[in-house]
Protein backbone atom coordinates (compact mmCIF):
# COMPACT_ATOMS: atom_id res chain seq x y z
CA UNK A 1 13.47 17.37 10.92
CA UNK A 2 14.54 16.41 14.15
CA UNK A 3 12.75 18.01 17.51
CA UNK A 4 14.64 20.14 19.94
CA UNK A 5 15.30 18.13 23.09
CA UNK A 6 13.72 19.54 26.22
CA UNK A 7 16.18 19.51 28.92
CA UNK A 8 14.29 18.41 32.03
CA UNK A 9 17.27 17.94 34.34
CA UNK A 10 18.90 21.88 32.90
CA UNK A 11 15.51 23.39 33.81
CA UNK A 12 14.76 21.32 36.90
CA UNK A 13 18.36 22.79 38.01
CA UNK A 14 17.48 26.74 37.34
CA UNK A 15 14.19 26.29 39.35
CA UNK A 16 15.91 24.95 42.08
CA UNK A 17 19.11 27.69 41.80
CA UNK A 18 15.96 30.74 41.75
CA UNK A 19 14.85 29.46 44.66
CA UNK A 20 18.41 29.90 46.99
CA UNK A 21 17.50 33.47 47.33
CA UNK A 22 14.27 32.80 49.22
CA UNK A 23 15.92 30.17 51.46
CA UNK A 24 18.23 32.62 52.22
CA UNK A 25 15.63 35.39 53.37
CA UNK A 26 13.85 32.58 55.64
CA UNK A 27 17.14 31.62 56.97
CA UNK A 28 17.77 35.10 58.43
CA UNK A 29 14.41 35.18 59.80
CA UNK A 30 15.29 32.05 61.68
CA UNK A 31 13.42 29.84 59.32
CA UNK A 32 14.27 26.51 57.62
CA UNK A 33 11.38 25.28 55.35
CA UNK A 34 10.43 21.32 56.29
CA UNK A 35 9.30 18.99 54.69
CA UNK A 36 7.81 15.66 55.61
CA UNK A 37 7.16 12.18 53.65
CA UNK A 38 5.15 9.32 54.61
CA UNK A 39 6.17 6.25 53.12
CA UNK A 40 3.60 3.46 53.63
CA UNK A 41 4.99 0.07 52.45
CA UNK A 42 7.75 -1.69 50.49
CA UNK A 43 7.35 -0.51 47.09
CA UNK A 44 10.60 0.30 45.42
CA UNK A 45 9.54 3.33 42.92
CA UNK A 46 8.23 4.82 45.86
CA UNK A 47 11.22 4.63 47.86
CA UNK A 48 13.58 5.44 44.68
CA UNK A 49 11.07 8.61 44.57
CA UNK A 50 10.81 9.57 48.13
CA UNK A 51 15.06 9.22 48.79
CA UNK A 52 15.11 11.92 45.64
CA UNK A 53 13.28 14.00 47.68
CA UNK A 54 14.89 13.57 50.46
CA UNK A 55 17.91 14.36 48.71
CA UNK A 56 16.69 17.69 47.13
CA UNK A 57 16.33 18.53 50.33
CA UNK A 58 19.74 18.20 51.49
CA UNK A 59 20.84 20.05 48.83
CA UNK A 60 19.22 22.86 49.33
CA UNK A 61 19.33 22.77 53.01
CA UNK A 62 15.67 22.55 54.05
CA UNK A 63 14.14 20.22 56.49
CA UNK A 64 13.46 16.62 56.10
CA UNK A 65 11.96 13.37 57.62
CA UNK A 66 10.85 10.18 56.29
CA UNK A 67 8.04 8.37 58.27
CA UNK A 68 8.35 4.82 57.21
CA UNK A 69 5.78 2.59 58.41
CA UNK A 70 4.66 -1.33 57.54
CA UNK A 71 1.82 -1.70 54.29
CA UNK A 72 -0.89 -3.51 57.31
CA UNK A 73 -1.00 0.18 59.32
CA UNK A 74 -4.35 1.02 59.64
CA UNK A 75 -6.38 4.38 59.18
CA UNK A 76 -6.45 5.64 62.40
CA UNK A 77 -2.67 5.51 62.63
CA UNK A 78 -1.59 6.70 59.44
CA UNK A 79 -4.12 9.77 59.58
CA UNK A 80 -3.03 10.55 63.38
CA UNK A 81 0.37 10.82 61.66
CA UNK A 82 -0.52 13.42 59.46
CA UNK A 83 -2.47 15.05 62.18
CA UNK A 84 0.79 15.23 64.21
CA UNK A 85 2.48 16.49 61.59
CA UNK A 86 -0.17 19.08 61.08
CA UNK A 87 0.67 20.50 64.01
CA UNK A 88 4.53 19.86 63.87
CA UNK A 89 6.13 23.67 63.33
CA UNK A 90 9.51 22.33 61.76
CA UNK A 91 7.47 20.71 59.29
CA UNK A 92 5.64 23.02 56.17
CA UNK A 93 5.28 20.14 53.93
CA UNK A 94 3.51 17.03 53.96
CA UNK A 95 3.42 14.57 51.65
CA UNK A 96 1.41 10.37 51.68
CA UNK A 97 3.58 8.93 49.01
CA UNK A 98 1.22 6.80 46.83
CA UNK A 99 0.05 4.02 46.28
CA UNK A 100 -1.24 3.00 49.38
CA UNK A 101 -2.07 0.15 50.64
CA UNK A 102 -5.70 -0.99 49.21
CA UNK A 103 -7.21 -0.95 52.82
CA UNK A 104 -6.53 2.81 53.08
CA UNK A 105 -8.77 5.43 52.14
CA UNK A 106 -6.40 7.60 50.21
CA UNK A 107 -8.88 10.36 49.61
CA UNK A 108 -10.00 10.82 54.04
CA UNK A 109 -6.07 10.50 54.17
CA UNK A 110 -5.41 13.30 51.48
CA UNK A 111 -8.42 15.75 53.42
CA UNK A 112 -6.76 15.17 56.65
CA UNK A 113 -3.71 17.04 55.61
CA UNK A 114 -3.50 20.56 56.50
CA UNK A 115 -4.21 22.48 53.00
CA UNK A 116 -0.92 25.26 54.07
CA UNK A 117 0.61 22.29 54.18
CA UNK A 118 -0.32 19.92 51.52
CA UNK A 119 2.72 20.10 49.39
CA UNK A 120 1.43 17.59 46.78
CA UNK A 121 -1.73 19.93 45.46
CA UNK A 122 -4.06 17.24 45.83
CA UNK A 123 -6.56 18.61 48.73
CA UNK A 124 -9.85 19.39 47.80
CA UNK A 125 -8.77 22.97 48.78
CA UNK A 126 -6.30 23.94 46.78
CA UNK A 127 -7.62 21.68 43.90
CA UNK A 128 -10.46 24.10 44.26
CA UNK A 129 -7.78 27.28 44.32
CA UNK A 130 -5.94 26.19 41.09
CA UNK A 131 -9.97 25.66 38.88
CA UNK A 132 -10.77 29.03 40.49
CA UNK A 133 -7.76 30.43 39.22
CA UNK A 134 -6.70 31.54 42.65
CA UNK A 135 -3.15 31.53 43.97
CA UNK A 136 -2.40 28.09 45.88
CA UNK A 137 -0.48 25.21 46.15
CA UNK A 138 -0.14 23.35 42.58
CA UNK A 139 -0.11 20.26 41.33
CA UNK A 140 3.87 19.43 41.32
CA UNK A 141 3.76 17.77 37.74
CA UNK A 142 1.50 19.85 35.72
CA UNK A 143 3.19 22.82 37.50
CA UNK A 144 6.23 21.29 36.44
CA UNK A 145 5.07 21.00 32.82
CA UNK A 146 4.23 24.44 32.38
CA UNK A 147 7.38 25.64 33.75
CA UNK A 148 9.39 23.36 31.07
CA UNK A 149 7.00 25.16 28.20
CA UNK A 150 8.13 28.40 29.95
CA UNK A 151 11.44 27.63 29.71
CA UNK A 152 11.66 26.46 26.18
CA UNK A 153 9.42 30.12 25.17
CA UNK A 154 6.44 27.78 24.20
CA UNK A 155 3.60 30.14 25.00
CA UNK A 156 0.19 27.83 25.09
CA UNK A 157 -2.38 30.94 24.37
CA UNK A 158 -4.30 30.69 21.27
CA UNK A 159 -2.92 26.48 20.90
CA UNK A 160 -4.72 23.53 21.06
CA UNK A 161 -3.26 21.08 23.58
CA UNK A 162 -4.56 17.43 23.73
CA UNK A 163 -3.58 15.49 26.77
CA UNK A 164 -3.75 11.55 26.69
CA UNK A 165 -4.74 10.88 30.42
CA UNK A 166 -7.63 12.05 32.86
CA UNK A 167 -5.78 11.26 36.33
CA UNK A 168 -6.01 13.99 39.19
CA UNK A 169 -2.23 14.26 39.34
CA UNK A 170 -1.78 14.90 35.79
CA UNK A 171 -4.24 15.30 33.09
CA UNK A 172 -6.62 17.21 35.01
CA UNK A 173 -5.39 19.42 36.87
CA UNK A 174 -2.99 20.28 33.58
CA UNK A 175 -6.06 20.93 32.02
CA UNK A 176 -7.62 23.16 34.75
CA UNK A 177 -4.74 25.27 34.75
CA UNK A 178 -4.25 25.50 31.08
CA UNK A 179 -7.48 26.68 29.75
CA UNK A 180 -7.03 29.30 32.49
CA UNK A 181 -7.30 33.52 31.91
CA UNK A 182 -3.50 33.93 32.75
CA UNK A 183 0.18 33.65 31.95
CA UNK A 184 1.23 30.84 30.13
CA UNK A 185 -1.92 29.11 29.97
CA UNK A 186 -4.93 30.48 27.53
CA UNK A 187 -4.98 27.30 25.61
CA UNK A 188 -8.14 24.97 23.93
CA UNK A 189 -7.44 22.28 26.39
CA UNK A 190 -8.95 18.91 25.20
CA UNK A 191 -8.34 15.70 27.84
CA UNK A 192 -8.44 12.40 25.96
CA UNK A 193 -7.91 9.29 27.31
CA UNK A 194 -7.49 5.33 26.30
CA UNK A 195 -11.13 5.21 25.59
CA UNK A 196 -11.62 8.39 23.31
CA UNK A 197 -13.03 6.85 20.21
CA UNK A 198 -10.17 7.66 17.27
CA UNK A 199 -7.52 8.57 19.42
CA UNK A 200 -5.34 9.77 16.58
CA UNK A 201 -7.43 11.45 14.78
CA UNK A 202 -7.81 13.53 18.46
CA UNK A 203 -3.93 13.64 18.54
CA UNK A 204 -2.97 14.91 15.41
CA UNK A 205 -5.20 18.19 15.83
CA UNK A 206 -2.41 19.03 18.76
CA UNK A 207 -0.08 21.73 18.70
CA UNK A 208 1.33 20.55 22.01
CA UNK A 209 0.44 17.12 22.96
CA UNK A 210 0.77 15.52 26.21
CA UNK A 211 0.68 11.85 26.88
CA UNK A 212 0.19 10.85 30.93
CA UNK A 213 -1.65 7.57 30.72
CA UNK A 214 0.89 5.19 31.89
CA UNK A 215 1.26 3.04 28.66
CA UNK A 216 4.45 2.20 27.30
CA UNK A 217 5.05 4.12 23.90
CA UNK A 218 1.39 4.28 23.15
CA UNK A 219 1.78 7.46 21.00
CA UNK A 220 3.18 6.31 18.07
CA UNK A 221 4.56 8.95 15.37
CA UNK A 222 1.25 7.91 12.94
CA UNK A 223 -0.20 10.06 16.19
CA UNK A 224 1.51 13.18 16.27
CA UNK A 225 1.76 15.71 13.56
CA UNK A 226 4.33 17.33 11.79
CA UNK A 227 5.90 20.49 14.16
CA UNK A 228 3.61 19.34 17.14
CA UNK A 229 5.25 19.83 20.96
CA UNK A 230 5.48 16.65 22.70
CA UNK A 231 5.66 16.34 26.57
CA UNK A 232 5.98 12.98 27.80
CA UNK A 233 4.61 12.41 31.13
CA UNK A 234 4.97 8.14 31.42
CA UNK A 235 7.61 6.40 33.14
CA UNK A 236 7.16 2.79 32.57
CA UNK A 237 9.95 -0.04 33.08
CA UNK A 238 9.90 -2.95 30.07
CA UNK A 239 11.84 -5.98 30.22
CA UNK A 240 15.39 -5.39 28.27
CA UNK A 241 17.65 -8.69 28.89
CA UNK A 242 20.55 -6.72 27.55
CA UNK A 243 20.46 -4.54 30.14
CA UNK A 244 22.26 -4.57 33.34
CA UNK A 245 19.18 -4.51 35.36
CA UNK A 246 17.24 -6.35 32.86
CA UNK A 247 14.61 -3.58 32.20
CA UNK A 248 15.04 -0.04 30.63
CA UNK A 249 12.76 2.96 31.41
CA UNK A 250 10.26 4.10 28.44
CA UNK A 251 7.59 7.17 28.21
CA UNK A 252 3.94 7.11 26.84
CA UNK A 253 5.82 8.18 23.89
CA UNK A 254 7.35 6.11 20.77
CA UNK A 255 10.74 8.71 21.32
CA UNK A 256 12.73 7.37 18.42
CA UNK A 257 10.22 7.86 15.68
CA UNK A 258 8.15 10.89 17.37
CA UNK A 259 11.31 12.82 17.72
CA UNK A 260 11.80 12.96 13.64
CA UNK A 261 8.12 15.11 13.68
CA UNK A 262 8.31 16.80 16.43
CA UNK A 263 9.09 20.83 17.09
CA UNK A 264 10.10 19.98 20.88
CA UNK A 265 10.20 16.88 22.53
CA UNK A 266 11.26 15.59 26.26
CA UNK A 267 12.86 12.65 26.71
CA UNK A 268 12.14 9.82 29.58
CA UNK A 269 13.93 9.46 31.73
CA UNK A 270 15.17 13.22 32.15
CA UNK A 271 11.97 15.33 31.08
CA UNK A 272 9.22 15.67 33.52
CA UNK A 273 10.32 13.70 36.46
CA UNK A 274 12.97 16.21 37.29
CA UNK A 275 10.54 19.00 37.15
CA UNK A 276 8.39 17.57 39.40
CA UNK A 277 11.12 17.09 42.75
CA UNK A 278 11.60 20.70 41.74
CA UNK A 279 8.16 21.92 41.81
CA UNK A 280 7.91 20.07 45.34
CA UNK A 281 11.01 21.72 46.50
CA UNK A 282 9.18 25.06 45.20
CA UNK A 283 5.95 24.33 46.95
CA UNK A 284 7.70 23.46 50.28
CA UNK A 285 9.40 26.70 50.58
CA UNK A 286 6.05 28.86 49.38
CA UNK A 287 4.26 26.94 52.42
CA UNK A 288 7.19 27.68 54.80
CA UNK A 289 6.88 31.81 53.36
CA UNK A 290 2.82 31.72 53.92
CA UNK A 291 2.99 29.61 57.38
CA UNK A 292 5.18 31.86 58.62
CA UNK A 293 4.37 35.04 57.34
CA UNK A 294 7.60 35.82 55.14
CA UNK A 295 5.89 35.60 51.69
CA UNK A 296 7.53 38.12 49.22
């Protein structure tokens, strides 16, 4: 058996085509969604990611800027930033692209964003929304996740899903908003992590397993059982001297063995990470339709 590949870049593409229509009906009423990134630093996934962004943007005619500012700014200046952009009208979107600098307080910088506007999900305020249940800004990569599972008609009610990773921008918040009362969610949601005591005895109980820990290939195919889903979260560069850049990109996920007992499977690079610029794209424009009052 060999898994079904789950297109990351097809589905990433119809999210982003469903939401022309709404762009559209903003344009007429004279608005153009914004949105903003603040890019603290010289670190080069970080501008890789935030240039994607920018780009989405472009392509679907919304709003953009890109702050840039040196890794030795201090507090005050990068939260008066955000408090400018707060009040900025062309702007319905902010984002602090992490990781900051280790003299910033990422968490007073994260509550100083405007929860209308906090794009990224990760205010107390709408992390409070999504445990509640309550409509809000999500998460862009668990969102993401779910909508990949939508797309390939993998309903998680009644499943057990194990995720391999406790971070608040992946495993829990996926958690939260699985083991919710609603669509597409209705699952036995356990979080594991690097320190669960037998690990695969943990993963093999999944019907869809998630790995977001940030280890290359950790899940090996000893892990995963026969038929399981597999959603690969991790994108993690290793050293590959027969490569033209000398490194290749891997997931949490042992891809070339897992995919022979796997159901479903997404691959890295080309899984998640689209759906996550798409989710951001979708978040942007539902903060531009509340903001200004043009929400379907």
């Amino acid at each position: 058996m060999s898994a079904q590949i789950i297109d990351g870049k097809a589905v990433a593409k119809a999210v982003k085509q469903g939401l022309k229509e709404r762009i559209a009906r903003l344009a007429e009423a004279g608005v153009q969604p914004g949105l903003a990134a603040v890019l603290v630093g010289d670190d080069p996934a970080s501008h890789t990611y935030v240039n994607s962004k920018a780009k989405a943007c472009k392509r679907l005619k919304l709003y953009s800027e890109i702050i840039e500012r040196p890794a030795d700014i201090s507090q005050d200046e990068l939260t008066g930033i955000v408090r400018s952009l707060n009040e900025n009208p062309k702007i319905h979107g902010i984002l602090v692209q992490s990781p900051l600098p280790g003299h910033i307080d990422e968490m007073a910088v994260t509550m100083t964003i405007d929860p209308a506007k906090d794009v990224d999900g990760f205010h107390p305020v709408n992390v409070g929304l999504m445990l509640l249940g309550r409509p809000g800004l999500l998460p862009c990569t668990p969102h993401g996740i779910v909508k990949l599972l939508d797309h390939a008609g993998i309903d998680p009610a009644g499943k057990e899903v194990v995720i391999v990773g406790r971070s608040n921008i992946v495993g829990k918040p996926l958690g939260a908003m699985l083991v919710q009362k609603a669509k597409m969610a209705n699952a036995t949601v356990t979080i594991a992590h690097s320190r669960s005591a037998n690990l695969a005895r943990i993963t093999r109980r999944a019907d869809i397993l998630v790995a977001a820990v940030g280890s290359p290939e950790m899940i090996t195919s000893e892990m995963v059982s026969d038929g399981t889903v597999v959603i690969d979260v991790g994108v993690n560069r290793v050293d590959d001297p027969g490569t033209e850049k000398g490194y290749r990109l891997v997931g949490d996920v042992a891809f070339d063995t897992c995919v022979e007992k796997a159901s479903y499977i997404t691959p890295v690079p080309g899984g998640v990470g689209p759906m996550t610029i798409a989710m951001l794209m979708s978040n942007t424009i539902s903060a531009a339709e509340a903001i200004t009052g043009h929400a379907i």
